[in-house]
PDB file of N, CA and C in Angstrom:
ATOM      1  N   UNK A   1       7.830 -34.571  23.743  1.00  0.00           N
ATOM      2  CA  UNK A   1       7.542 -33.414  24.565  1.00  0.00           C
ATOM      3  C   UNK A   1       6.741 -32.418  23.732  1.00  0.00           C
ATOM      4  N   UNK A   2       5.614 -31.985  24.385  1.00  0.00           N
ATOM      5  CA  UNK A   2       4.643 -30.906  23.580  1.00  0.00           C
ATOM      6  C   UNK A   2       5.524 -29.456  23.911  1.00  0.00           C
ATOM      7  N   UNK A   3       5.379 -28.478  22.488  1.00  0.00           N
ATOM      8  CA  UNK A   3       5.523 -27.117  22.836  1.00  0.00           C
ATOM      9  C   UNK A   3       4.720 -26.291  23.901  1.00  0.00           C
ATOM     10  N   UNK A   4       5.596 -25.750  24.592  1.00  0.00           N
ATOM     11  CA  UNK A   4       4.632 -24.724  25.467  1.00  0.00           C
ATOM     12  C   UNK A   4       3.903 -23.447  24.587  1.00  0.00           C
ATOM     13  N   UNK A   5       2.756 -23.255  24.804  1.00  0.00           N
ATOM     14  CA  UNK A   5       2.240 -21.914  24.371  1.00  0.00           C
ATOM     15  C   UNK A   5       2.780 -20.373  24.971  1.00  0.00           C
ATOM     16  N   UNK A   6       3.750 -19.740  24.303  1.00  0.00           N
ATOM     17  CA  UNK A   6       4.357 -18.795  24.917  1.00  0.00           C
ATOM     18  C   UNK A   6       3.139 -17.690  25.107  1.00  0.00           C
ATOM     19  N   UNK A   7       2.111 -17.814  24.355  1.00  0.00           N
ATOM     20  CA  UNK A   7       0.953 -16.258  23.887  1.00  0.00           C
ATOM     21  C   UNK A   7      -0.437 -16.815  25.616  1.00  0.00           C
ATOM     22  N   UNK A   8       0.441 -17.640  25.899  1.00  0.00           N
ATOM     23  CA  UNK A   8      -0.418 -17.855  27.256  1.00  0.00           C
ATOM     24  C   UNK A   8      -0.649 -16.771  28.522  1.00  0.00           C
ATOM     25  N   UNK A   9      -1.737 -16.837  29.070  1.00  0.00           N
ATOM     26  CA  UNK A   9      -1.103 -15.791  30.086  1.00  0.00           C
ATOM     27  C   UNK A   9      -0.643 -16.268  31.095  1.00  0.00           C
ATOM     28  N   UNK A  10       0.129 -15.081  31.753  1.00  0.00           N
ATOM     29  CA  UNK A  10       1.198 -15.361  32.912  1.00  0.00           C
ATOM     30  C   UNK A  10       0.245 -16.273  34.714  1.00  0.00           C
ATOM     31  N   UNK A  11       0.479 -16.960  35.066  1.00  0.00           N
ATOM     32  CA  UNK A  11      -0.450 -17.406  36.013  1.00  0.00           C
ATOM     33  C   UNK A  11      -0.778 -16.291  36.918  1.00  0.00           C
ATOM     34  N   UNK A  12       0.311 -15.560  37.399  1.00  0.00           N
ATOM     35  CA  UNK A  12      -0.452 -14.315  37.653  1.00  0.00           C
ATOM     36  C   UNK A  12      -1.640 -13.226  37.203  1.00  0.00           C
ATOM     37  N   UNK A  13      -2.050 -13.346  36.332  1.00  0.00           N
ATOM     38  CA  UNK A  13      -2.937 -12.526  34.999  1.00  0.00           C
ATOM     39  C   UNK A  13      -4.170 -13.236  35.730  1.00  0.00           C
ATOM     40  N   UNK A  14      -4.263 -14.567  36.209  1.00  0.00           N
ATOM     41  CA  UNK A  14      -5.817 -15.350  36.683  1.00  0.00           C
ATOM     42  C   UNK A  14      -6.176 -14.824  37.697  1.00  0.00           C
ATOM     43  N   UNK A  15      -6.549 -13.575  38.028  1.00  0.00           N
ATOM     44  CA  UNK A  15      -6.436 -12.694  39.456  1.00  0.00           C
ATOM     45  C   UNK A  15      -7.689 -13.032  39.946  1.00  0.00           C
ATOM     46  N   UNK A  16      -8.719 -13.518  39.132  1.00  0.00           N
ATOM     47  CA  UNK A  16     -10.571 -13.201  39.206  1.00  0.00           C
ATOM     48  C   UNK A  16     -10.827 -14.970  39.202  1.00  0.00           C
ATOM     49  N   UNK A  17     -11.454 -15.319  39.903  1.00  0.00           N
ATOM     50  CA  UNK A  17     -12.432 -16.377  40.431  1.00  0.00           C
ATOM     51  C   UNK A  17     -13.679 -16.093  40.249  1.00  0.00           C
ATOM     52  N   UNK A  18     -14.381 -16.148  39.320  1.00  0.00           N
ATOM     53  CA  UNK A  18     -15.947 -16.382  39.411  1.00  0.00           C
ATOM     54  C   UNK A  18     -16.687 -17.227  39.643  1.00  0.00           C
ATOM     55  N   UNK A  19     -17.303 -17.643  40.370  1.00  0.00           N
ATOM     56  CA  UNK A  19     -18.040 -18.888  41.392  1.00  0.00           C
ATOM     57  C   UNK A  19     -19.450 -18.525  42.214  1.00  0.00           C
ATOM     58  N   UNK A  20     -20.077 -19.567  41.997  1.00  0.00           N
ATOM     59  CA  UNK A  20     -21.741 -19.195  42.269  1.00  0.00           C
ATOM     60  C   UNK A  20     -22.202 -20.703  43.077  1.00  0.00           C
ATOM     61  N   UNK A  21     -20.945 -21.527  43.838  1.00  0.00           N
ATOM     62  CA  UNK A  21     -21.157 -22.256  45.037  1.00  0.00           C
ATOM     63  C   UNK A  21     -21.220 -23.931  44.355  1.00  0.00           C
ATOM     64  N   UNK A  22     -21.419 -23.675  43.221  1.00  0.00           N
ATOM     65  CA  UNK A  22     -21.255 -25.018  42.576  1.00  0.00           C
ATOM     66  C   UNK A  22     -20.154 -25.435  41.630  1.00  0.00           C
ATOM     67  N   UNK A  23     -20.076 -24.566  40.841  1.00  0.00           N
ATOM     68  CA  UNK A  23     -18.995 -24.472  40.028  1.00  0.00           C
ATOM     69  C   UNK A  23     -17.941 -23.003  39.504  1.00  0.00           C
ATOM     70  N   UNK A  24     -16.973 -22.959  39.215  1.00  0.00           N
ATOM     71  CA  UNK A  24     -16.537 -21.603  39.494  1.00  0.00           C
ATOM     72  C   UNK A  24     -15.096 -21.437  37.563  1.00  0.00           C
ATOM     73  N   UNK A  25     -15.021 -20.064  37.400  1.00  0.00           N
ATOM     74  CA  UNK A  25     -14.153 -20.132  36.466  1.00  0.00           C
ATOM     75  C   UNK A  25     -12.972 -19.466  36.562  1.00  0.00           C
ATOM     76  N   UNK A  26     -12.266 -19.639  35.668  1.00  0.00           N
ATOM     77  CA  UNK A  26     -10.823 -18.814  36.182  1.00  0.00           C
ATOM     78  C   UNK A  26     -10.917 -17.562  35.011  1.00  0.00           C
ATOM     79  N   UNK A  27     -10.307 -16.600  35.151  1.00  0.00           N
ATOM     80  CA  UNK A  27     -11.437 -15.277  34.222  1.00  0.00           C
ATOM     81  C   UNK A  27      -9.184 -14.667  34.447  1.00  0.00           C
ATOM     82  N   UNK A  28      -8.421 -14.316  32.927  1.00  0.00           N
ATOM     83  CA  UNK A  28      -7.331 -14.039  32.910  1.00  0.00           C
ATOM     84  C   UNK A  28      -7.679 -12.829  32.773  1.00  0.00           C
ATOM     85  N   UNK A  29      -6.521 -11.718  32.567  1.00  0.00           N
ATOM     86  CA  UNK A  29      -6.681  -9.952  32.296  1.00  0.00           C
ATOM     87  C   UNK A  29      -7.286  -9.696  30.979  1.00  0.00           C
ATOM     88  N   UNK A  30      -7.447 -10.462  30.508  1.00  0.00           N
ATOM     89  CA  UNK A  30      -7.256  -9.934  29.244  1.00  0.00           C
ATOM     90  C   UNK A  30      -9.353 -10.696  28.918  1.00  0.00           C
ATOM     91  N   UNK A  31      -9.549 -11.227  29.857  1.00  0.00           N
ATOM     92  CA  UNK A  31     -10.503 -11.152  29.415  1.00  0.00           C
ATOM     93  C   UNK A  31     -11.509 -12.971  28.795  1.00  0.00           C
ATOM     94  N   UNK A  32     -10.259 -13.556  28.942  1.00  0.00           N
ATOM     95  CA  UNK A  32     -10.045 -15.302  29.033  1.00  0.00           C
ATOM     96  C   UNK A  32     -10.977 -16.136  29.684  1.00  0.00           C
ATOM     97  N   UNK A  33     -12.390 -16.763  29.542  1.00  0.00           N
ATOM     98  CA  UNK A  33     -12.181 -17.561  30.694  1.00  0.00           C
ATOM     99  C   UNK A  33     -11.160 -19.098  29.934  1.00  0.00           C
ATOM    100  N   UNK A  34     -10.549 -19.541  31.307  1.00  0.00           N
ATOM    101  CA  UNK A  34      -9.393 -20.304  30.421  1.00  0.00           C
ATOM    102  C   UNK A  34      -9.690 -21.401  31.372  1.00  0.00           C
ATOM    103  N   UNK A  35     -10.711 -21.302  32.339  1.00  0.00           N
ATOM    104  CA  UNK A  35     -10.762 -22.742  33.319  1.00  0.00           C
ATOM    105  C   UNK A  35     -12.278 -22.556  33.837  1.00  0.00           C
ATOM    106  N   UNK A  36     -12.784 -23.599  33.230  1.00  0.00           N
ATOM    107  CA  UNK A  36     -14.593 -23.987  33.883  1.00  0.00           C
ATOM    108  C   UNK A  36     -14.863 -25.311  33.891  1.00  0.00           C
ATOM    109  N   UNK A  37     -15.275 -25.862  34.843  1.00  0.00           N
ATOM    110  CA  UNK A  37     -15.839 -27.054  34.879  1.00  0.00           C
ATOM    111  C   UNK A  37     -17.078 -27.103  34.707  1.00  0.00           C
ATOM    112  N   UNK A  38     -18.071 -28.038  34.618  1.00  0.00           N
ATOM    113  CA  UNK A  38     -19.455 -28.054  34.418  1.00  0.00           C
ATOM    114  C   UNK A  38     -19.828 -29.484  34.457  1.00  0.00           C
ATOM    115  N   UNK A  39     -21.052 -30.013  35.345  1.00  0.00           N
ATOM    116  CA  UNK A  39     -21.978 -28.395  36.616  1.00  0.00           C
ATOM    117  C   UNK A  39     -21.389 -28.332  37.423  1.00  0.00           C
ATOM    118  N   UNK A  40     -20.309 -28.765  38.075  1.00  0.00           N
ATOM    119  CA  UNK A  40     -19.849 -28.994  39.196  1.00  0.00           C
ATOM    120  C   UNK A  40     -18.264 -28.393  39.416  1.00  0.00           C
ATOM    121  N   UNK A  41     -18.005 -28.180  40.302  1.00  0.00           N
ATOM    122  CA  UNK A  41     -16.273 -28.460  40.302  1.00  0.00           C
ATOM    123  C   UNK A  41     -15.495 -29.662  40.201  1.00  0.00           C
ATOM    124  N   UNK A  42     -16.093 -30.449  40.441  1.00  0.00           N
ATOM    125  CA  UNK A  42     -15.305 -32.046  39.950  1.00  0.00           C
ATOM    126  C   UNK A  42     -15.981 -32.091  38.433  1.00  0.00           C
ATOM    127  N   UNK A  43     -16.590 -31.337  37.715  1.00  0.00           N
ATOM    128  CA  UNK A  43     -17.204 -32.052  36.243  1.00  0.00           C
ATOM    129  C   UNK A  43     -15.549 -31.897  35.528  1.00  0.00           C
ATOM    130  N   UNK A  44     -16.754 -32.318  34.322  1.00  0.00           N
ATOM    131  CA  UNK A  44     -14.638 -31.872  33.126  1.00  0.00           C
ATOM    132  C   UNK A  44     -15.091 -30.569  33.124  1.00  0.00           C
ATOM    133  N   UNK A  45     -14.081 -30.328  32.209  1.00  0.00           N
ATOM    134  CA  UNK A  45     -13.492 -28.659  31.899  1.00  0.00           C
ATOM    135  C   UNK A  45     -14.566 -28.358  30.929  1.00  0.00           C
ATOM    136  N   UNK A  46     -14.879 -27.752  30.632  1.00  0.00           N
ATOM    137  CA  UNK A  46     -15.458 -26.991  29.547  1.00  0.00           C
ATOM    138  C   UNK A  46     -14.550 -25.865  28.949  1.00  0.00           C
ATOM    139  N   UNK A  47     -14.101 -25.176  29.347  1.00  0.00           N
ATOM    140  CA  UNK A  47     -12.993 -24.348  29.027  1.00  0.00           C
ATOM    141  C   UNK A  47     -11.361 -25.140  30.173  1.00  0.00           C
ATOM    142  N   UNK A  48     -10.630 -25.192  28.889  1.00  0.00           N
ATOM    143  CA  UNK A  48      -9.758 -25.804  29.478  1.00  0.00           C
ATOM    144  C   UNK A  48      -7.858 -25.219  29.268  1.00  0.00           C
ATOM    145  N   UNK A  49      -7.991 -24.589  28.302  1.00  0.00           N
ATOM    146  CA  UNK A  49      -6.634 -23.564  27.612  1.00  0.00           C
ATOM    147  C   UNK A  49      -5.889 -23.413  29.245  1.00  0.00           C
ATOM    148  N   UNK A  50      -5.914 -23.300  30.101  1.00  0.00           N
ATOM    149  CA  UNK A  50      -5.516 -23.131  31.276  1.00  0.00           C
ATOM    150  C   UNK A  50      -4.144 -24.235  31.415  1.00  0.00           C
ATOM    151  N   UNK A  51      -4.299 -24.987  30.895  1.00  0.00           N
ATOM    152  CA  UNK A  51      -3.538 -26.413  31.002  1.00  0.00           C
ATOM    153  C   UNK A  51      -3.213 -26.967  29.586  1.00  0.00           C
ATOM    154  N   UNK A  52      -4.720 -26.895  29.135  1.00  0.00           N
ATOM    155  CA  UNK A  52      -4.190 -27.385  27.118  1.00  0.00           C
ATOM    156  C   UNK A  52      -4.080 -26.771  26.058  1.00  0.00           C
ATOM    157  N   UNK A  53      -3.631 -25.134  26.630  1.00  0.00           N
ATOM    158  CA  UNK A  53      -3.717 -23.738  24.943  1.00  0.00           C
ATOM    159  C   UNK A  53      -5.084 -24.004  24.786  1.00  0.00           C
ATOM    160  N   UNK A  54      -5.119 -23.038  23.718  1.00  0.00           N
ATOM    161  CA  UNK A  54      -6.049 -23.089  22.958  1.00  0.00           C
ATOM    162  C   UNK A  54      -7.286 -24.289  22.491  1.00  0.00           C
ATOM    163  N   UNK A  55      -7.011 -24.652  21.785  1.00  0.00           N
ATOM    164  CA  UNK A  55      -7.516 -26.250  21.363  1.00  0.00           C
ATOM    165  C   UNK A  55      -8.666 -26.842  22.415  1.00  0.00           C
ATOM    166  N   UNK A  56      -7.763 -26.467  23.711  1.00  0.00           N
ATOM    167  CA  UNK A  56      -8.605 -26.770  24.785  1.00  0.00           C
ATOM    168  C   UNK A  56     -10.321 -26.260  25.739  1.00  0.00           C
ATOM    169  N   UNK A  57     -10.477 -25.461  24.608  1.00  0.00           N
ATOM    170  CA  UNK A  57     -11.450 -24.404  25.502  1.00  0.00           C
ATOM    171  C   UNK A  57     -11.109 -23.317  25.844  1.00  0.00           C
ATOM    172  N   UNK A  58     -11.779 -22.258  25.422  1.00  0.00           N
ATOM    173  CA  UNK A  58     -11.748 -20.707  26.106  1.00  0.00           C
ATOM    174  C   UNK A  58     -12.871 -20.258  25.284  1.00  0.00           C
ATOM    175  N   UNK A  59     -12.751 -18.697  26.066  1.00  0.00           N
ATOM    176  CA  UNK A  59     -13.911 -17.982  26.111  1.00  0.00           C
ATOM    177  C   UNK A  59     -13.652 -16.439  25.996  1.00  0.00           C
ATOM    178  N   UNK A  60     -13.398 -15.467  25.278  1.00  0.00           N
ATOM    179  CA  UNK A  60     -12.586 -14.357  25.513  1.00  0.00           C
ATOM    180  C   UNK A  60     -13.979 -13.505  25.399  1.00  0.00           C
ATOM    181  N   UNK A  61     -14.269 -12.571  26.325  1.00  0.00           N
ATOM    182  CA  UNK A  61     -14.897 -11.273  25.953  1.00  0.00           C
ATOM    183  C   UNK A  61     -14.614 -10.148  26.542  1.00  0.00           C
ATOM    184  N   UNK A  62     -14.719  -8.745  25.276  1.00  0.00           N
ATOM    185  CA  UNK A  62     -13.994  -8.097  25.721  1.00  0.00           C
ATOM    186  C   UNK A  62     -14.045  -7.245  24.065  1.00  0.00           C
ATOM    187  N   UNK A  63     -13.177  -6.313  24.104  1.00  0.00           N
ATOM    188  CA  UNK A  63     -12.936  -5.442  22.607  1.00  0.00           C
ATOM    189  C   UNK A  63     -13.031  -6.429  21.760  1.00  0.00           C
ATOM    190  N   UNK A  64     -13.189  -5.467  20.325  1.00  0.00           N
ATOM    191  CA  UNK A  64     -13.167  -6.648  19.302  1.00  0.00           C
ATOM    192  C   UNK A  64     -11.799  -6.161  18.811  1.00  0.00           C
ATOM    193  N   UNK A  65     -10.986  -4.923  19.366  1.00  0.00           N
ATOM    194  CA  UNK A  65      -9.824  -4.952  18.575  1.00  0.00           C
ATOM    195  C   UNK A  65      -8.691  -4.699  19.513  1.00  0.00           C
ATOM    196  N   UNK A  66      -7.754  -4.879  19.475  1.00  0.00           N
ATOM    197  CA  UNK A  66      -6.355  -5.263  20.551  1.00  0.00           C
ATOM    198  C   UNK A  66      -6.651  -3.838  21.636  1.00  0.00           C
ATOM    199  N   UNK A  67      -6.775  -4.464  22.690  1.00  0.00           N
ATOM    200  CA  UNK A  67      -6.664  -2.964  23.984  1.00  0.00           C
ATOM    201  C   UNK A  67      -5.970  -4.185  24.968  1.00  0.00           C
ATOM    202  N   UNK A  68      -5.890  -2.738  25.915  1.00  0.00           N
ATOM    203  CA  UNK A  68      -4.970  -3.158  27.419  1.00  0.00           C
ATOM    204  C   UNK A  68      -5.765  -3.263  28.396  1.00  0.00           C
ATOM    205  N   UNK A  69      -6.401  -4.166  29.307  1.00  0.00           N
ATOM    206  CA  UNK A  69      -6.411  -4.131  30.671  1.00  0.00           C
ATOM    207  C   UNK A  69      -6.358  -2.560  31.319  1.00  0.00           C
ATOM    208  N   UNK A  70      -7.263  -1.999  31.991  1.00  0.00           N
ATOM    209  CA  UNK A  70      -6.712  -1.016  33.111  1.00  0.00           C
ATOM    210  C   UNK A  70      -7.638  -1.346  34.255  1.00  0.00           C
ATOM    211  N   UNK A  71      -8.269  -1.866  34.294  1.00  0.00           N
ATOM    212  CA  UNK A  71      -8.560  -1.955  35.827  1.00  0.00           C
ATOM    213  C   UNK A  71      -9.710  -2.726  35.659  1.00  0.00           C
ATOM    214  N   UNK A  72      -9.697  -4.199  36.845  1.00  0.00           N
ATOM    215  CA  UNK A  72     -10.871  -4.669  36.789  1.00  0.00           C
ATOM    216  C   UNK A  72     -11.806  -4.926  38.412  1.00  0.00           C
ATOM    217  N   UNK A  73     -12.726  -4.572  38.487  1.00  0.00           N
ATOM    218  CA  UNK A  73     -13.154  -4.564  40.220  1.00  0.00           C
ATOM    219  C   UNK A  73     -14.618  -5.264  39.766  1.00  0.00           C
ATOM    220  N   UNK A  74     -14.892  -5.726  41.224  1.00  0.00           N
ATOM    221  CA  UNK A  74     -16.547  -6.326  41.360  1.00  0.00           C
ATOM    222  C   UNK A  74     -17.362  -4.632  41.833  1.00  0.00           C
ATOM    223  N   UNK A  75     -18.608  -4.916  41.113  1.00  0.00           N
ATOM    224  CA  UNK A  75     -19.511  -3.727  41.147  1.00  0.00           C
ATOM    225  C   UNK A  75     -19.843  -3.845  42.244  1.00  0.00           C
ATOM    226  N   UNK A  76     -19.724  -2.425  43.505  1.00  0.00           N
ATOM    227  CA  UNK A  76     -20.639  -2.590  44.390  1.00  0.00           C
ATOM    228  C   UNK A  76     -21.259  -3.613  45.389  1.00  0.00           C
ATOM    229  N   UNK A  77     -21.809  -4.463  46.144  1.00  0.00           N
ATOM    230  CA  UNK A  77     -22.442  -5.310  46.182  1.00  0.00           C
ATOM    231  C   UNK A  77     -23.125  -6.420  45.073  1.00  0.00           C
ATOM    232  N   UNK A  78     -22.265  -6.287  44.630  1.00  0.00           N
ATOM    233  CA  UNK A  78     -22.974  -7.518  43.475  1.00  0.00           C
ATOM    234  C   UNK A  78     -21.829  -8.266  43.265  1.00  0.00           C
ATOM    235  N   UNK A  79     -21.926  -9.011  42.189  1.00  0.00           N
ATOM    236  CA  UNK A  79     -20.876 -10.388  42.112  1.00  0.00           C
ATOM    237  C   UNK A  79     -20.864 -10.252  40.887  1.00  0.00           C
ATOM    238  N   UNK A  80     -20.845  -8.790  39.911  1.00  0.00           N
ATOM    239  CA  UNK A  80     -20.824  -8.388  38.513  1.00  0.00           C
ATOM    240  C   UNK A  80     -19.125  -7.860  38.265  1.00  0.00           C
ATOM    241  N   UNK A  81     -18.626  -8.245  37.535  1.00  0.00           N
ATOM    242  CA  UNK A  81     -17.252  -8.037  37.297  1.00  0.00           C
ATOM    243  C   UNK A  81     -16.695  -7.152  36.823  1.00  0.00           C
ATOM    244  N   UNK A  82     -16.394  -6.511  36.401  1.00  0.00           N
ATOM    245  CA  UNK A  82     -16.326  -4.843  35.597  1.00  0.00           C
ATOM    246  C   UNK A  82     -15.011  -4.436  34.991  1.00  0.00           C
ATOM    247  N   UNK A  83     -14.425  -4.715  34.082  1.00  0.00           N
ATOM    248  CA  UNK A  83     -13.264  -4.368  33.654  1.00  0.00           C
ATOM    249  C   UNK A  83     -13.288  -3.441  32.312  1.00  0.00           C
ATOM    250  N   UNK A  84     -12.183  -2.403  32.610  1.00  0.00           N
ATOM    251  CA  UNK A  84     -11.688  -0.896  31.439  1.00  0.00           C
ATOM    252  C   UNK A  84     -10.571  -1.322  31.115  1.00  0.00           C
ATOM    253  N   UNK A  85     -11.216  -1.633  29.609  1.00  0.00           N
ATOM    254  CA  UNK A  85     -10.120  -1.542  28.823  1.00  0.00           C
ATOM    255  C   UNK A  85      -9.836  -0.484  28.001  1.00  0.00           C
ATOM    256  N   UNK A  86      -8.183  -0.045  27.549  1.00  0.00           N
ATOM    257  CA  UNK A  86      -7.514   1.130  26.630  1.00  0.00           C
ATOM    258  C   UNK A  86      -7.219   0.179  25.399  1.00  0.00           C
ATOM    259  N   UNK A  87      -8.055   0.971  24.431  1.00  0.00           N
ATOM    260  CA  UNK A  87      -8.343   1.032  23.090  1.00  0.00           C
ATOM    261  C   UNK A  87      -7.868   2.093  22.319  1.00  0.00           C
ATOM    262  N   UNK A  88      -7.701   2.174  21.278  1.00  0.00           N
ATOM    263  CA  UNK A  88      -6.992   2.874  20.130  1.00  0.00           C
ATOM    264  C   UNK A  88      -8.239   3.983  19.553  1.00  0.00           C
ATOM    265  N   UNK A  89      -9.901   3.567  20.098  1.00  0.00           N
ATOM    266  CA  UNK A  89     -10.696   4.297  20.487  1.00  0.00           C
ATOM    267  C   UNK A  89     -11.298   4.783  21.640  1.00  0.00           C
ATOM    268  N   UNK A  90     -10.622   4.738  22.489  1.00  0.00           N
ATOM    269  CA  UNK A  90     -11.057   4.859  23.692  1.00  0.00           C
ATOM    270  C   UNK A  90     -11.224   3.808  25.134  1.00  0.00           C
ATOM    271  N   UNK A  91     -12.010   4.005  26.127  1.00  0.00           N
ATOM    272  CA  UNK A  91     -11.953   2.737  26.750  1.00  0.00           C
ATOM    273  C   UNK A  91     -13.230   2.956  27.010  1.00  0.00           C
TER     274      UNK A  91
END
């Protein structure tokens, strides 16, 4: 039996779907993508931590030093993603 990754995020945290009709990613709070296929939705994973930790693929962007999540919304009419994060300098 493999260890579970406890530093995973909660399946709730995958709130954001980004998808452009061919293939789509799973985008966590914190900033993760932790699930992409490529080119397709049936391709493999390219980012895969979603299912295999780490090891598996991801993609984090975002601060370069520990902040919190406060709010993430799509801009306006666009399909641009927008998330504020609280930093120890600001957000």
């Amino acid at each position: 039996m493999e260890a579970v990754n406890v530093d995973s995020p909660a399946l709730a945290d995958y709130g954001l779907l980004l998808g452009d009709t061919r293939t789509a990613a799973l985008v966590s709070a914190d900033g993760g993508v932790d699930w992409l296929c490529a080119p397709t939705f049936d391709g493999d994973p390219v980012f895969g931590a979603l299912l295999g930790g780490p090891e598996a693929g991801t993609f984090r962007t975002g601060p370069a030093v520990p902040a919190k999540p406060l709010a993430r919304r799509y801009r306006p009419h666009t399909a641009t993603l927008e998330t504020v994060w609280a930093a120890d300098r600001g957000t």
